[in-house]
PDB file of N, CA and C in Angstrom:
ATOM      1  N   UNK A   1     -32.175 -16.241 -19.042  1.00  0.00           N
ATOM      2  CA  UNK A   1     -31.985 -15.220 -20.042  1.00  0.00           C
ATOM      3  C   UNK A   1     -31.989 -13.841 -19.369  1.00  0.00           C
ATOM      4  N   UNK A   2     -32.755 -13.839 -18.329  1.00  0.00           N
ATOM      5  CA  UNK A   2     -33.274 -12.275 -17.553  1.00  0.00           C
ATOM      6  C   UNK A   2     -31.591 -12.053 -17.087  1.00  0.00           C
ATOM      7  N   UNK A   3     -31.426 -13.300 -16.105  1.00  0.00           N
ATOM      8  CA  UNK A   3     -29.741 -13.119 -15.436  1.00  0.00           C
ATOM      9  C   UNK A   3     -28.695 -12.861 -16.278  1.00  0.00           C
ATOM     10  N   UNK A   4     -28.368 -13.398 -17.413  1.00  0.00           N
ATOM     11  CA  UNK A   4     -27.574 -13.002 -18.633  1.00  0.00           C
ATOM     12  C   UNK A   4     -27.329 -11.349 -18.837  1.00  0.00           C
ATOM     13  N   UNK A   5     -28.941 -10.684 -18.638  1.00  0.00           N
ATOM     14  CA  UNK A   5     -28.764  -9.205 -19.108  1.00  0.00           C
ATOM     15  C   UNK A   5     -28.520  -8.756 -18.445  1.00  0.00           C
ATOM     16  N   UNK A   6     -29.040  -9.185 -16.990  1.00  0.00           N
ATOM     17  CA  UNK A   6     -28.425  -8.468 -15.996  1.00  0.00           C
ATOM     18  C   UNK A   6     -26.867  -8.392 -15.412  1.00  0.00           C
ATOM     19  N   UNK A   7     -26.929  -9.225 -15.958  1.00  0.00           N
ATOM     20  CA  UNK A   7     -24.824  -9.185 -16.063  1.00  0.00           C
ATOM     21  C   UNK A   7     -24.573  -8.697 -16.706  1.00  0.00           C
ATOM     22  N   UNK A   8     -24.507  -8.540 -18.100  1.00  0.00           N
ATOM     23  CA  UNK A   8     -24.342  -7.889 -18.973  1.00  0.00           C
ATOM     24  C   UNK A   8     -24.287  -6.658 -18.702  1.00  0.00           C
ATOM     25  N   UNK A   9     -25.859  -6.010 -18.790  1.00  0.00           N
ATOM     26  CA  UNK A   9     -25.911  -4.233 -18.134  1.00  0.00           C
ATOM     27  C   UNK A   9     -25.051  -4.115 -17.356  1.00  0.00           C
ATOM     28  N   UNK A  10     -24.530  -5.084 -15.625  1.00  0.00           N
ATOM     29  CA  UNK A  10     -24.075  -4.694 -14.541  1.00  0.00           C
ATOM     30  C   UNK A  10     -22.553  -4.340 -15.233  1.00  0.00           C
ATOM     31  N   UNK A  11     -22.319  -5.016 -16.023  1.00  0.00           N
ATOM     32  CA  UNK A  11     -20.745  -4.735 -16.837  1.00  0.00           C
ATOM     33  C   UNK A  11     -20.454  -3.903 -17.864  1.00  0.00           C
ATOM     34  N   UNK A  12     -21.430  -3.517 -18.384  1.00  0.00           N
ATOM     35  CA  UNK A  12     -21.680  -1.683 -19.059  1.00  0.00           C
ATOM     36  C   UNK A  12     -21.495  -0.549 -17.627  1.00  0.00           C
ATOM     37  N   UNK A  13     -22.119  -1.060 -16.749  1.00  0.00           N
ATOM     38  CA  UNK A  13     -22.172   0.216 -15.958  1.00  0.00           C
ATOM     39  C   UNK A  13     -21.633  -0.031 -14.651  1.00  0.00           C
ATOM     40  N   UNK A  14     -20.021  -0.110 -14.319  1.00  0.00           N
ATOM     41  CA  UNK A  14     -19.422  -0.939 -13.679  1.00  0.00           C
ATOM     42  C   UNK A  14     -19.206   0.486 -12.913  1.00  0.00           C
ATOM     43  N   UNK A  15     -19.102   1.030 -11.181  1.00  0.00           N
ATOM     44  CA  UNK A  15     -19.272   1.497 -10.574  1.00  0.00           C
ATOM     45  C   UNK A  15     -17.787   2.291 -11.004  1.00  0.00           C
ATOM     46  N   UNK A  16     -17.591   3.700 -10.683  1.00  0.00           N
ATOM     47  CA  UNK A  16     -16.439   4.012 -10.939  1.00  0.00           C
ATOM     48  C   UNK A  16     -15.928   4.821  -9.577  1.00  0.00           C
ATOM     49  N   UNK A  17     -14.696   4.829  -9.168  1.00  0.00           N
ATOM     50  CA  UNK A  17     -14.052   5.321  -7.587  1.00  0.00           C
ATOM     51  C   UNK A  17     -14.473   7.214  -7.850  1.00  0.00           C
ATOM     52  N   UNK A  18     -15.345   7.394  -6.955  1.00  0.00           N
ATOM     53  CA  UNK A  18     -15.348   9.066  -6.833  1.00  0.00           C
ATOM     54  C   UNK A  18     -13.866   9.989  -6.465  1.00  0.00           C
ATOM     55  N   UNK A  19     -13.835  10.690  -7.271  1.00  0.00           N
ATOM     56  CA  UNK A  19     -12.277  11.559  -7.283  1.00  0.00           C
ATOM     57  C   UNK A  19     -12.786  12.871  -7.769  1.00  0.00           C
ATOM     58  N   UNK A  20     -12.771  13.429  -6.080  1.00  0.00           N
ATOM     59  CA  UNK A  20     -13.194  14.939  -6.236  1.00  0.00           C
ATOM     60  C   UNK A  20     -11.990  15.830  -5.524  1.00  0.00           C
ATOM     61  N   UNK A  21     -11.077  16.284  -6.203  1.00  0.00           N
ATOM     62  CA  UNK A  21      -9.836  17.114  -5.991  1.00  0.00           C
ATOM     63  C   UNK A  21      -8.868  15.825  -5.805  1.00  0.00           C
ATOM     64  N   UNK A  22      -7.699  16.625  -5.572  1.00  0.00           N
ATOM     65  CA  UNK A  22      -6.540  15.687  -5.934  1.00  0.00           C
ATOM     66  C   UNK A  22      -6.287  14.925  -4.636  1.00  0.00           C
ATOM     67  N   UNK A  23      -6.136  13.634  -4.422  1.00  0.00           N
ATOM     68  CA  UNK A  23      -5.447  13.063  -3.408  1.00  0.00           C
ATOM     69  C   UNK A  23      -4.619  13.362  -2.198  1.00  0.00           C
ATOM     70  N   UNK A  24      -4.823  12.913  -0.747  1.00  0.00           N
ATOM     71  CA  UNK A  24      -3.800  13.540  -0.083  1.00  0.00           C
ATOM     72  C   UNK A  24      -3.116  12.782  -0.196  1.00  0.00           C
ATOM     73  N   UNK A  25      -1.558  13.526   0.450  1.00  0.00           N
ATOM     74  CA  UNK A  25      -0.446  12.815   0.196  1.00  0.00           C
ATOM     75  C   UNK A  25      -0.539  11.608   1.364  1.00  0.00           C
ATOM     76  N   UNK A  26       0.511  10.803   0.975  1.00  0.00           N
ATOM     77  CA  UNK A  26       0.555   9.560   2.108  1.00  0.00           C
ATOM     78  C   UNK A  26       1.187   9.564   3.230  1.00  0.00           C
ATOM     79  N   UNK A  27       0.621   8.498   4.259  1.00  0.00           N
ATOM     80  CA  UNK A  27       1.252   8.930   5.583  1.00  0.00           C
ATOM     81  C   UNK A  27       2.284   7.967   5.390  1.00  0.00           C
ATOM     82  N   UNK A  28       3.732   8.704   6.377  1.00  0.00           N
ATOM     83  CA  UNK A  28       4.999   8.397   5.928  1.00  0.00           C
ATOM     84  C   UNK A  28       5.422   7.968   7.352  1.00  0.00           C
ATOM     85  N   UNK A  29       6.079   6.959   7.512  1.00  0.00           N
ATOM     86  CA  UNK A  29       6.658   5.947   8.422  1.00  0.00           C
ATOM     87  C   UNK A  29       7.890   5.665   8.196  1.00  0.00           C
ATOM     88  N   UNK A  30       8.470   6.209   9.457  1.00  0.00           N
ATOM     89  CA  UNK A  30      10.076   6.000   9.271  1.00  0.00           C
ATOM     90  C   UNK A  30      10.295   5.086   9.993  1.00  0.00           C
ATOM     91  N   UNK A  31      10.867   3.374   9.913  1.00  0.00           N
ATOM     92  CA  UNK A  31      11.522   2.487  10.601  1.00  0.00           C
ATOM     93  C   UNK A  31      12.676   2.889  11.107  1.00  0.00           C
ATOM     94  N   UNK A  32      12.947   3.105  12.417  1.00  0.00           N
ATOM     95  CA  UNK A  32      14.548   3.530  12.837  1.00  0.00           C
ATOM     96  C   UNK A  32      14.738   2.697  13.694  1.00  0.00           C
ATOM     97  N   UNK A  33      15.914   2.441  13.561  1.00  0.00           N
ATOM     98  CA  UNK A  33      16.983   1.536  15.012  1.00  0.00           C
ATOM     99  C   UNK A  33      17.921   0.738  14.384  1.00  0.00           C
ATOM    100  N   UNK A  34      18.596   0.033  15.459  1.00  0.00           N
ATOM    101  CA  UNK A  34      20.086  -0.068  15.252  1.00  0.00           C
ATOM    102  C   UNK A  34      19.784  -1.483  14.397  1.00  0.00           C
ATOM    103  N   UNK A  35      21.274  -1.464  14.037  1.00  0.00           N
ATOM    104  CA  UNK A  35      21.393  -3.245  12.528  1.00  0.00           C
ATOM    105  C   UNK A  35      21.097  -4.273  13.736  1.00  0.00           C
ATOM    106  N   UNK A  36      20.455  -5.210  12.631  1.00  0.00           N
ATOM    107  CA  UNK A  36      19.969  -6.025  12.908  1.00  0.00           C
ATOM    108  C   UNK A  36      18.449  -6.378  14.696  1.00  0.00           C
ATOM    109  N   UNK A  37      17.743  -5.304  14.365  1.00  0.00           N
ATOM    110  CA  UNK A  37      16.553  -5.384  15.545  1.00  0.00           C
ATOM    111  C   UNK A  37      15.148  -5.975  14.846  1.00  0.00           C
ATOM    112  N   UNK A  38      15.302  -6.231  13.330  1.00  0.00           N
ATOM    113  CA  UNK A  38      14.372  -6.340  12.452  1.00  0.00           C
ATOM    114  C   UNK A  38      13.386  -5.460  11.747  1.00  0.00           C
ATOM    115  N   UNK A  39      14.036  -4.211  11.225  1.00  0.00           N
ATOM    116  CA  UNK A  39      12.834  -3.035  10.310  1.00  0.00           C
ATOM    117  C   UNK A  39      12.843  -3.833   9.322  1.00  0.00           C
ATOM    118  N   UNK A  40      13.860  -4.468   8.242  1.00  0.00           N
ATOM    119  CA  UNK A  40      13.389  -5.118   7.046  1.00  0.00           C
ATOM    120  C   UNK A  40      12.161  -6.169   7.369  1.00  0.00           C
ATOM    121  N   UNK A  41      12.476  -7.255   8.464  1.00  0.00           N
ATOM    122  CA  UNK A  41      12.020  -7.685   8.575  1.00  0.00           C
ATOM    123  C   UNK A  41      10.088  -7.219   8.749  1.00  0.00           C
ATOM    124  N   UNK A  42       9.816  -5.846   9.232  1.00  0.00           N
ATOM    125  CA  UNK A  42       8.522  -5.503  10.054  1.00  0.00           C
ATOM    126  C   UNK A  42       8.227  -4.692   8.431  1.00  0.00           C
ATOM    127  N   UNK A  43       8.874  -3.999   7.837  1.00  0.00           N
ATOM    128  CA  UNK A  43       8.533  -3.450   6.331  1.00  0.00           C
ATOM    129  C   UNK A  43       8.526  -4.764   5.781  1.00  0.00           C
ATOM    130  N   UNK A  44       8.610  -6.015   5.652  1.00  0.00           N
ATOM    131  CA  UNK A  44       8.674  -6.846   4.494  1.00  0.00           C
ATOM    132  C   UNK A  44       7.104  -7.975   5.233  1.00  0.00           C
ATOM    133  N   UNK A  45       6.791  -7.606   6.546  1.00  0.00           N
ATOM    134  CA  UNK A  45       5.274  -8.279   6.940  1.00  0.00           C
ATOM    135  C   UNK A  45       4.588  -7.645   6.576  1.00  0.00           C
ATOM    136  N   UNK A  46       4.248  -5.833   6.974  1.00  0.00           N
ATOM    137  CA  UNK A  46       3.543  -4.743   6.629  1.00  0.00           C
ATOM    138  C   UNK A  46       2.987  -4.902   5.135  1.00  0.00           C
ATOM    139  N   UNK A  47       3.867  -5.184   4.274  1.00  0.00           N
ATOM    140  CA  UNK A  47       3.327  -5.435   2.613  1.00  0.00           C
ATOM    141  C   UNK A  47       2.858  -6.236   2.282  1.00  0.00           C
ATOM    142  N   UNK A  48       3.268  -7.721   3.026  1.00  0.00           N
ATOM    143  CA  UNK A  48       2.520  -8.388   3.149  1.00  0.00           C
ATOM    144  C   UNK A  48       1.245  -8.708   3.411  1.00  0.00           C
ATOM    145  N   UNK A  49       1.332  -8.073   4.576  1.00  0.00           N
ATOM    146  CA  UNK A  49      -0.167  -7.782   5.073  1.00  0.00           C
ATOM    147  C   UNK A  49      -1.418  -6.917   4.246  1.00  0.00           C
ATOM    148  N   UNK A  50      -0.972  -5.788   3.404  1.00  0.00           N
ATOM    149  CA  UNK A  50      -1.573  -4.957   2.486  1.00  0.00           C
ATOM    150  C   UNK A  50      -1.723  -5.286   1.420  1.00  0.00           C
ATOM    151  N   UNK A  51      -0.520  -5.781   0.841  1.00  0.00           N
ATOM    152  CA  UNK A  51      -0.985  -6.411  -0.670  1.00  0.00           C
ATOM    153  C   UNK A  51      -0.803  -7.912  -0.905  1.00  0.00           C
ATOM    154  N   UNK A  52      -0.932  -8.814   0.118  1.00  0.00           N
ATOM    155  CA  UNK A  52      -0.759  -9.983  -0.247  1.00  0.00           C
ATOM    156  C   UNK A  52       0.604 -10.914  -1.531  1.00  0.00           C
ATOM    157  N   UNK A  53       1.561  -9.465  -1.340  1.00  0.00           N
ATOM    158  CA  UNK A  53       3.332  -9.915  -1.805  1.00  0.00           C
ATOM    159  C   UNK A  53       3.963  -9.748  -1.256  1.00  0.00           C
ATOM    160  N   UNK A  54       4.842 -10.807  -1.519  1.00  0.00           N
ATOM    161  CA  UNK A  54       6.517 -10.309  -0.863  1.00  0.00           C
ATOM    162  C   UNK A  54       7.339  -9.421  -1.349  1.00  0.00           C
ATOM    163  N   UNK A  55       8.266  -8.816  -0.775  1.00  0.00           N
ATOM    164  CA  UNK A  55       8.922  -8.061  -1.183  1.00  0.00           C
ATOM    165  C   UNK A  55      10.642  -8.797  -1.054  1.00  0.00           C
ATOM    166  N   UNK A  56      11.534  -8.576  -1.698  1.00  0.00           N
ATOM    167  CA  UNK A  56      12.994  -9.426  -1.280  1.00  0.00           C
ATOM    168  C   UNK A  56      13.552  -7.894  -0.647  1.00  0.00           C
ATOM    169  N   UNK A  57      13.995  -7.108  -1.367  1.00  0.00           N
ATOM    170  CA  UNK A  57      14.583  -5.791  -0.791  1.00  0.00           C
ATOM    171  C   UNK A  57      13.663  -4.488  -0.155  1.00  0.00           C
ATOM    172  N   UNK A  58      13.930  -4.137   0.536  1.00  0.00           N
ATOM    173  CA  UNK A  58      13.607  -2.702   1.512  1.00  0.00           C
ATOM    174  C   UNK A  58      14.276  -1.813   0.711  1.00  0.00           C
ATOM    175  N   UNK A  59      14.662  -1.399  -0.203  1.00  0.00           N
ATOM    176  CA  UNK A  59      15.512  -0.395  -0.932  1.00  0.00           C
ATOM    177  C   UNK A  59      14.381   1.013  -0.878  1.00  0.00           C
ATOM    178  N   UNK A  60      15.072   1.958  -0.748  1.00  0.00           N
ATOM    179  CA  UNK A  60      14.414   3.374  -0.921  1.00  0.00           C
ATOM    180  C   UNK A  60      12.207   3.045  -0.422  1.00  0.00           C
ATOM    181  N   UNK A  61      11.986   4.148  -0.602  1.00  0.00           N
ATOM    182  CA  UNK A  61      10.686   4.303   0.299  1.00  0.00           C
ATOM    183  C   UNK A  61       9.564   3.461  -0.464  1.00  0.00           C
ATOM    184  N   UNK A  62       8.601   2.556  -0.279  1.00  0.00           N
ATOM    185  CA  UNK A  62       7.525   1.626  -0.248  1.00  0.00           C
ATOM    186  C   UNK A  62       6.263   2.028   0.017  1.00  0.00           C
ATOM    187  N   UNK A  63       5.368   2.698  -1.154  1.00  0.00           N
ATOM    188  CA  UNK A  63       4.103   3.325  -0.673  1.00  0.00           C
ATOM    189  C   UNK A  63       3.413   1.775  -1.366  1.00  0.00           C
ATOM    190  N   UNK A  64       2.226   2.105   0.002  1.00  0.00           N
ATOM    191  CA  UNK A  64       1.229   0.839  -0.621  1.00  0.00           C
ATOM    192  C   UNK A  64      -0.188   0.986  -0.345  1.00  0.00           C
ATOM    193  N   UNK A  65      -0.991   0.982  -0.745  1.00  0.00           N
ATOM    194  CA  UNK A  65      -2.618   1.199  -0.881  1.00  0.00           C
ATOM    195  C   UNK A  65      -2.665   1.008   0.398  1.00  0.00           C
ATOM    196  N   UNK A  66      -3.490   0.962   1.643  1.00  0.00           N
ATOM    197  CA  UNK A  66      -3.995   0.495   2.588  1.00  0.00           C
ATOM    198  C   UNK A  66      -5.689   0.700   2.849  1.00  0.00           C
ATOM    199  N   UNK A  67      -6.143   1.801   2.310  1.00  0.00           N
ATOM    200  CA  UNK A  67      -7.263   1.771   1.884  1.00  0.00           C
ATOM    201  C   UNK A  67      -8.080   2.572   0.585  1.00  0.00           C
ATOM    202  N   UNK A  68      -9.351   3.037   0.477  1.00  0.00           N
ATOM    203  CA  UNK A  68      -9.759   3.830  -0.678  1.00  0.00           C
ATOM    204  C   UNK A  68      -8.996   5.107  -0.847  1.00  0.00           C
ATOM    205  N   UNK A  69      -9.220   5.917   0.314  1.00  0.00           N
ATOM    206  CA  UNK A  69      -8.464   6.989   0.401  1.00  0.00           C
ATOM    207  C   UNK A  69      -7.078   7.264   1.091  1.00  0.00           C
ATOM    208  N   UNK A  70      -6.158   5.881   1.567  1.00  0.00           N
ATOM    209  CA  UNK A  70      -5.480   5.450   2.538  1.00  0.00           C
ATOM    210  C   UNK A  70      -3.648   5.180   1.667  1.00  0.00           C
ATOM    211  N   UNK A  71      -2.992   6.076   2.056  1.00  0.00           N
ATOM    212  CA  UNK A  71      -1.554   5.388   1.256  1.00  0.00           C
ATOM    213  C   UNK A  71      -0.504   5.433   2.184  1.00  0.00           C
ATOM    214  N   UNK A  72       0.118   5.028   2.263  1.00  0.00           N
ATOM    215  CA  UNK A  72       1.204   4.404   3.385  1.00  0.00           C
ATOM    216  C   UNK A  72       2.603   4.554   2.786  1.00  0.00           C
ATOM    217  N   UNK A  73       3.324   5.722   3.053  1.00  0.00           N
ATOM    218  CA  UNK A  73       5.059   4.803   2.997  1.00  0.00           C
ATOM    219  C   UNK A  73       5.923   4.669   3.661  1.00  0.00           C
ATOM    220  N   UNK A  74       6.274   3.485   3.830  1.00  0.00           N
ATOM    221  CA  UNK A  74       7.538   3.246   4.296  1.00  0.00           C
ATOM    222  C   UNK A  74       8.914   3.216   4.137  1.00  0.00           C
ATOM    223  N   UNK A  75       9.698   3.624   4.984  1.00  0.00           N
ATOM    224  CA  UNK A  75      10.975   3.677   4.703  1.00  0.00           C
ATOM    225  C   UNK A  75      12.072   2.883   5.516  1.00  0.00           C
ATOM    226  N   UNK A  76      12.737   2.621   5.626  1.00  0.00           N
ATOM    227  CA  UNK A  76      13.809   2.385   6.384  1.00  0.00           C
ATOM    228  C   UNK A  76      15.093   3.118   6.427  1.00  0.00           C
ATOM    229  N   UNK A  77      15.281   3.642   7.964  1.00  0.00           N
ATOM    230  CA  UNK A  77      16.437   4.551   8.412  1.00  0.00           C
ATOM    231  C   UNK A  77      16.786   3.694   9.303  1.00  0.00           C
ATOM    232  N   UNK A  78      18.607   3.683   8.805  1.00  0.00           N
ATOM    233  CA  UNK A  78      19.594   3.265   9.822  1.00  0.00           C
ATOM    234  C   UNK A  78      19.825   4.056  10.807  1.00  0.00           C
ATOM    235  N   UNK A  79      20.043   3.655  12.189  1.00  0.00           N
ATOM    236  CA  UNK A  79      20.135   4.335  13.199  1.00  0.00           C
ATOM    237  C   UNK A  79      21.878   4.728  13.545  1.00  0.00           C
ATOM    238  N   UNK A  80      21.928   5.694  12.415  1.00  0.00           N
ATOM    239  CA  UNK A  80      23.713   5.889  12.409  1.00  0.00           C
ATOM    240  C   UNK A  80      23.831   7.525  13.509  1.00  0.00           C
ATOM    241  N   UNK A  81      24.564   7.789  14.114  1.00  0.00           N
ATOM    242  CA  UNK A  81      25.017   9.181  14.620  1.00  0.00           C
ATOM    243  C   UNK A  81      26.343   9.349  14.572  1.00  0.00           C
ATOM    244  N   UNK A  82      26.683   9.988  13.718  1.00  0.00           N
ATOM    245  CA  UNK A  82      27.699  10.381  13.621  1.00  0.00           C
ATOM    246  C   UNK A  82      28.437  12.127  13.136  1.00  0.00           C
TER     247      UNK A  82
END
């Protein structure tokens, strides 16, 4: 009965993330090099690795949690000169 309340209370007063001023922005990672060396491939482990999903497309930039205060995006740039 004691353990009951104490769950209970612990789930009334469930810890909340400290947020004192606004967030920094995220660190930004540009994949570059020529077709086919594998950036989709190294952006589609990377997310993996962070959020435990797959991703099918690399389309436009990929921010993903990496830690409390930690945000990550990725992008992919073709290595065109022209």
């Amino acid at each position: 009965q004691q353990r009951n309340q104490d769950r209970a209370h612990r789930k009334e007063h469930a810890p909340m993330a400290i947020r004192l001023g606004a967030e920094p922005p995220p660190f930004f990672v540009a994949v570059v090099g020529p077709k086919g060396v594998g950036k989709s491939l190294l952006i589609k482990c990377l997310v993996r690795h962070y959020t435990k999903q797959s991703i099918q497309e690399t389309t436009g930039p990929i921010t993903i949690v990496s830690g409390k205060k930690r945000r990550v995006t990725l992008f992919e740039c073709p290595c065109e000169i022209n």
